[in-house]
C-alpha atoms as a PDB file:
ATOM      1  CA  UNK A   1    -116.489 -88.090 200.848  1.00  0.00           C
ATOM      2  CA  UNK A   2    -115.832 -91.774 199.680  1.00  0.00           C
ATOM      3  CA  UNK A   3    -112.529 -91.970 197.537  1.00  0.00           C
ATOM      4  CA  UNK A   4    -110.378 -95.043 196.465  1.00  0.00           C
ATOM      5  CA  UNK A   5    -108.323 -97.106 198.136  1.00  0.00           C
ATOM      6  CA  UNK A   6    -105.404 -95.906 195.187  1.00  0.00           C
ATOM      7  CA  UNK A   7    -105.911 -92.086 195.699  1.00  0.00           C
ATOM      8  CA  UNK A   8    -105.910 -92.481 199.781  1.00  0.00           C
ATOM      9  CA  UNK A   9    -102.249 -94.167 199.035  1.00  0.00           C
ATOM     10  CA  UNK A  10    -101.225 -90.904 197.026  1.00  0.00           C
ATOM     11  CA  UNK A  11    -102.627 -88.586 199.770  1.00  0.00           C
ATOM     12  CA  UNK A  12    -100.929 -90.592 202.684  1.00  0.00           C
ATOM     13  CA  UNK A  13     -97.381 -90.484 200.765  1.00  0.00           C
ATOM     14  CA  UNK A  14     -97.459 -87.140 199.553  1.00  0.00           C
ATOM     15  CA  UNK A  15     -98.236 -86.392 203.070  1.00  0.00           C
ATOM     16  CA  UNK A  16     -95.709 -88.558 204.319  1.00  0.00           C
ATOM     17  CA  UNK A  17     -93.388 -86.864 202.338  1.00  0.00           C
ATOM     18  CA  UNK A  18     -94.095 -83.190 202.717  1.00  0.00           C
ATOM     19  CA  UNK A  19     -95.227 -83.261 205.983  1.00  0.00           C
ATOM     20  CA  UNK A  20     -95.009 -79.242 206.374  1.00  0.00           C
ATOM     21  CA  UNK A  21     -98.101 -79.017 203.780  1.00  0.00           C
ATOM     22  CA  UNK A  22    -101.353 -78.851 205.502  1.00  0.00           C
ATOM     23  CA  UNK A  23    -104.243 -81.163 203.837  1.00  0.00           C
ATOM     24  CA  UNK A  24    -107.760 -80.122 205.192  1.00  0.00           C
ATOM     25  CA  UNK A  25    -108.922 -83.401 205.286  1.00  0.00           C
ATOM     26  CA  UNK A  26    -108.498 -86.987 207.025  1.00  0.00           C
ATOM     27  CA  UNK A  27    -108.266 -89.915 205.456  1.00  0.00           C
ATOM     28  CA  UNK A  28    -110.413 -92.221 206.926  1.00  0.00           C
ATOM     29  CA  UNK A  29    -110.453 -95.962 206.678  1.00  0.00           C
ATOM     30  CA  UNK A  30    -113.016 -98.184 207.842  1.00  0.00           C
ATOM     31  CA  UNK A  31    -111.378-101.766 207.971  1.00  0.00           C
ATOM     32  CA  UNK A  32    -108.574-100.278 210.021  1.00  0.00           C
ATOM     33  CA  UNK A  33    -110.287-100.983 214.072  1.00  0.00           C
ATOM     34  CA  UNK A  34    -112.269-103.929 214.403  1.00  0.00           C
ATOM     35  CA  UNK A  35    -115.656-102.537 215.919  1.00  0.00           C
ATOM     36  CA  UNK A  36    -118.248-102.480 213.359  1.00  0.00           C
ATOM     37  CA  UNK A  37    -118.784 -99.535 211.210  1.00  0.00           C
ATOM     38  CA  UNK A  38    -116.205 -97.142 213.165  1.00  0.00           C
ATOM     39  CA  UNK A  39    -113.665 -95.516 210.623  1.00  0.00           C
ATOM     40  CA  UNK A  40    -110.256 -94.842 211.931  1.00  0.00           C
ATOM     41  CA  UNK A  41    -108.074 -91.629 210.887  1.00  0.00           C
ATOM     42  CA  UNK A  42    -105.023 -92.675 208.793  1.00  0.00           C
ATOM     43  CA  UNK A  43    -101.675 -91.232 209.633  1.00  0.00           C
ATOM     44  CA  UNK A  44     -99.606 -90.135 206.172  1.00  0.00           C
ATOM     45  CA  UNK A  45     -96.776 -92.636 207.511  1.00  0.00           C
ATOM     46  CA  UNK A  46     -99.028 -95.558 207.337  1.00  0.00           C
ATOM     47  CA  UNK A  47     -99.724 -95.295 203.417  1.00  0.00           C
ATOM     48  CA  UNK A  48     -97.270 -98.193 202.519  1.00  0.00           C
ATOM     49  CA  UNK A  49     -99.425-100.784 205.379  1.00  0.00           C
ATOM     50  CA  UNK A  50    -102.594 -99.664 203.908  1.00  0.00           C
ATOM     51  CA  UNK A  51    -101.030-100.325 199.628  1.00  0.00           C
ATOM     52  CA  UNK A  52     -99.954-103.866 201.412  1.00  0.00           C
ATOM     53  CA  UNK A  53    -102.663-105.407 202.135  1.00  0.00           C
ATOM     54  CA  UNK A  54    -105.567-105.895 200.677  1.00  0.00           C
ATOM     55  CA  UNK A  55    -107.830-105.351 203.811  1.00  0.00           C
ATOM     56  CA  UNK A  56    -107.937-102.155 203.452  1.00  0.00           C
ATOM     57  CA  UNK A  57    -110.989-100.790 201.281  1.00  0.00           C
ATOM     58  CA  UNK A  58    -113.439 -98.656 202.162  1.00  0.00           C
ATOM     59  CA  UNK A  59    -111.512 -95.272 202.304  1.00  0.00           C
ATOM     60  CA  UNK A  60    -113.205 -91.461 203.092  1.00  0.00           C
ATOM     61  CA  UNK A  61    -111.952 -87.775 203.275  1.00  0.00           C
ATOM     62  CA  UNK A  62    -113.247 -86.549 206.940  1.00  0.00           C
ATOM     63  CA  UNK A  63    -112.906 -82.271 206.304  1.00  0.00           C
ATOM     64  CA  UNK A  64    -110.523 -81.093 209.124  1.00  0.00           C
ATOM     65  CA  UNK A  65    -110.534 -77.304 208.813  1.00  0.00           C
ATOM     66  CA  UNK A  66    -109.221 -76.169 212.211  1.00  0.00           C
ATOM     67  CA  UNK A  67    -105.647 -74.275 210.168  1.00  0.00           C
ATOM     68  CA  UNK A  68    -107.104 -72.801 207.577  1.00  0.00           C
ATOM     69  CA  UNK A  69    -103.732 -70.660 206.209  1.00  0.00           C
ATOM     70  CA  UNK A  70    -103.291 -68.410 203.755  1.00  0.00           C
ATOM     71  CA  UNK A  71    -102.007 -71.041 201.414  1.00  0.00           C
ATOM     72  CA  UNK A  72    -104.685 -73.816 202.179  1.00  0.00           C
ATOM     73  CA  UNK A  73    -107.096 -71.240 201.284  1.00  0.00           C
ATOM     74  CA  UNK A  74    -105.460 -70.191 197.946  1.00  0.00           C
ATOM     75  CA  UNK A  75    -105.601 -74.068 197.091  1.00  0.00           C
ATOM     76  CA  UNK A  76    -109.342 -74.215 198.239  1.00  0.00           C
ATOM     77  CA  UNK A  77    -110.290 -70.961 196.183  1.00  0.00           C
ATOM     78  CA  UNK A  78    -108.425 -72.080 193.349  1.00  0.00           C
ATOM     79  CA  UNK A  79    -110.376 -75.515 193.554  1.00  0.00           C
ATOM     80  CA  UNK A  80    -113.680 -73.964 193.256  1.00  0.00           C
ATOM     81  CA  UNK A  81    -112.840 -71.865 190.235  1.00  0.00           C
ATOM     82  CA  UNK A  82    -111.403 -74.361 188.253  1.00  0.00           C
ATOM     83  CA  UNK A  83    -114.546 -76.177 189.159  1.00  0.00           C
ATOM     84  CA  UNK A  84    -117.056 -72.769 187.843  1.00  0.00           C
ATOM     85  CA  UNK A  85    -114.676 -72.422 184.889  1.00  0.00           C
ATOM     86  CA  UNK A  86    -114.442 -76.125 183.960  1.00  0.00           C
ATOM     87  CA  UNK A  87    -118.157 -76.140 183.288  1.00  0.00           C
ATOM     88  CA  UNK A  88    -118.174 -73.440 180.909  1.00  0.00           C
ATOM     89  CA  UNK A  89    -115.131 -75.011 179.193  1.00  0.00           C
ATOM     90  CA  UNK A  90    -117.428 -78.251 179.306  1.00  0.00           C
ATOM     91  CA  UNK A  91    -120.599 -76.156 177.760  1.00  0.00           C
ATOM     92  CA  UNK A  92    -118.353 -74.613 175.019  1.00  0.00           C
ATOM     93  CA  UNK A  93    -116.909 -77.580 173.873  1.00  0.00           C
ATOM     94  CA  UNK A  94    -120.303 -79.690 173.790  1.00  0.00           C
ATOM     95  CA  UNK A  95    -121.662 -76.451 171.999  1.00  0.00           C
ATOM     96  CA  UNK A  96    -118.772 -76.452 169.551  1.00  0.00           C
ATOM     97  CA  UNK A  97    -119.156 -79.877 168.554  1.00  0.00           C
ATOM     98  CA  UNK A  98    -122.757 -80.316 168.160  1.00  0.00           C
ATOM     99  CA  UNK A  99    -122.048 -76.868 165.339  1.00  0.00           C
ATOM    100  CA  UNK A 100    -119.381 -78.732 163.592  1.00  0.00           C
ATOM    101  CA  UNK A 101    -121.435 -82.388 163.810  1.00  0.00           C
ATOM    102  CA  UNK A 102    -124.186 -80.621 162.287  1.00  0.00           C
ATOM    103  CA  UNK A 103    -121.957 -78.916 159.562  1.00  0.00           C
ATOM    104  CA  UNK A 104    -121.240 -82.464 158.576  1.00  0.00           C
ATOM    105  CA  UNK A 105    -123.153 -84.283 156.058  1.00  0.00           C
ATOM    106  CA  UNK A 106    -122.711 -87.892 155.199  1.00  0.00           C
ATOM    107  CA  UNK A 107    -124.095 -87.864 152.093  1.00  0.00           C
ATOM    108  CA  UNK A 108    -120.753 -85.756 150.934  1.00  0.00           C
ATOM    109  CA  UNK A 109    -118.558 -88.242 152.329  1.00  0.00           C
ATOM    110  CA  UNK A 110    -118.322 -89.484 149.152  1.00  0.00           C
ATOM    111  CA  UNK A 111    -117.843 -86.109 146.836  1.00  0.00           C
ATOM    112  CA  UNK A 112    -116.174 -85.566 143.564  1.00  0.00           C
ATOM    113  CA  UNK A 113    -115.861 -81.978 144.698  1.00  0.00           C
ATOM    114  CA  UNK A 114    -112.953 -81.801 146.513  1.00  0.00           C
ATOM    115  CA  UNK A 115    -113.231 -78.457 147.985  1.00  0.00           C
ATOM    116  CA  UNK A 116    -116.688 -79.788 149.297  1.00  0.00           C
ATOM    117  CA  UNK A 117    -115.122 -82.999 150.440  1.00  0.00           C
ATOM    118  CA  UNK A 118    -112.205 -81.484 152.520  1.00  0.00           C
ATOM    119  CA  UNK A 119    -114.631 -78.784 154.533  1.00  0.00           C
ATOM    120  CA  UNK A 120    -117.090 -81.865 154.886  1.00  0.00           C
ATOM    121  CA  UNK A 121    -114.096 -83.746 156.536  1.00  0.00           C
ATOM    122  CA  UNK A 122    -112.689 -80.628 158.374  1.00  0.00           C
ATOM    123  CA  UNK A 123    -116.030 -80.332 160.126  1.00  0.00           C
ATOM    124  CA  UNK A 124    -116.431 -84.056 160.893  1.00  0.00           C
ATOM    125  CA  UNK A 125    -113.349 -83.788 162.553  1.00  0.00           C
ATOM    126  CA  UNK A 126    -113.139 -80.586 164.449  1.00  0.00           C
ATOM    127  CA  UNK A 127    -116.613 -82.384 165.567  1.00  0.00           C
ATOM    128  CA  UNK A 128    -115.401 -85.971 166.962  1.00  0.00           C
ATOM    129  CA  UNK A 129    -111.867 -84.097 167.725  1.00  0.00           C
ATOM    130  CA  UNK A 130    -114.326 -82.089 170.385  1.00  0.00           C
ATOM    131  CA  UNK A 131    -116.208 -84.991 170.798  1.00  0.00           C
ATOM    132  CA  UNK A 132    -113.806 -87.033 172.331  1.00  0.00           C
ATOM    133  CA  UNK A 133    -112.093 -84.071 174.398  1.00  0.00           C
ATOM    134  CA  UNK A 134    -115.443 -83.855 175.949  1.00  0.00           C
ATOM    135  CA  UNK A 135    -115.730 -87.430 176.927  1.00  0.00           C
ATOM    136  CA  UNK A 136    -112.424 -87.575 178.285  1.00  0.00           C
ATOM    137  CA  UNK A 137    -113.337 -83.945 180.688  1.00  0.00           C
ATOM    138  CA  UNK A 138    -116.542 -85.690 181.782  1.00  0.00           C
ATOM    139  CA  UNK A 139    -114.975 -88.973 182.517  1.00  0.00           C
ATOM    140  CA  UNK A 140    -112.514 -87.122 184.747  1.00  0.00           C
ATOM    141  CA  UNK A 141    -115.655 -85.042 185.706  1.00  0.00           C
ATOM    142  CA  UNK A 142    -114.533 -81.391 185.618  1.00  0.00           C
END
């Protein structure tokens, strides 16, 4: 799995610095040996070589499952749901907002009627409220 050159910095340190936590992965980086196309495992107390310079680019997560524990697979599980559930959060919210954008009129935007006026405004903004909250979860891609 390709990842960034930033979050293969935060993996190495964090390892670095709880080195009794077990990560099921290698970080991989290509521009680390010289032969062509070979990537090269990075050790976690490396991390501050690889944020140096500027080399260093083209970064992947190699799975390494060989000590699966109890609380590697807790973390795995827990991955996954958050995953199932995040995309029913995601279809809730998109189904929320398109009810609330089509709630919203624009031709009462301009209302003498205030009760009219403040639902008309209560809906257009529960709807880009919602509206932005889902752009922001599928930006971070939940």
């Amino acid at each position: 799995m390709k990842i960034s050159k930033d979050l293969a910095i935060k993996i190495l340190k964090y390892l670095d610095q709880h080195k009794s936590f077990y990560f099921p992965f290698l970080v991989m980086c290509k521009e680390y040996t010289e032969e062509d196309n070979d990537f090269v495992e990075i050790e976690p107390e490396e991390w501050k070589n690889i944020a140096e310079n500027d080399i260093y680019q083209t970064f992947e997560l190699w799975e390494n499952l060989q000590n699966l524990d109890e609380e590697t697979l807790e973390l795995m599980s827990k991955g996954f749901i958050e995953k199932i559930e995040s995309r029913n959060v995601i279809d809730e919210i998109s189904k929320l907002a398109k009810e609330y954008r089509k709630k919203w009129k624009v031709e009462l935007w301009e209302s003498e009627d205030i009760e009219e006026f403040g639902m008309n405004e209560y809906y257009g903004g529960k709807a880009e409220g919602l509206e932005e909250a889902l752009e922001i979860l599928q930006e971070v891609k939940l």
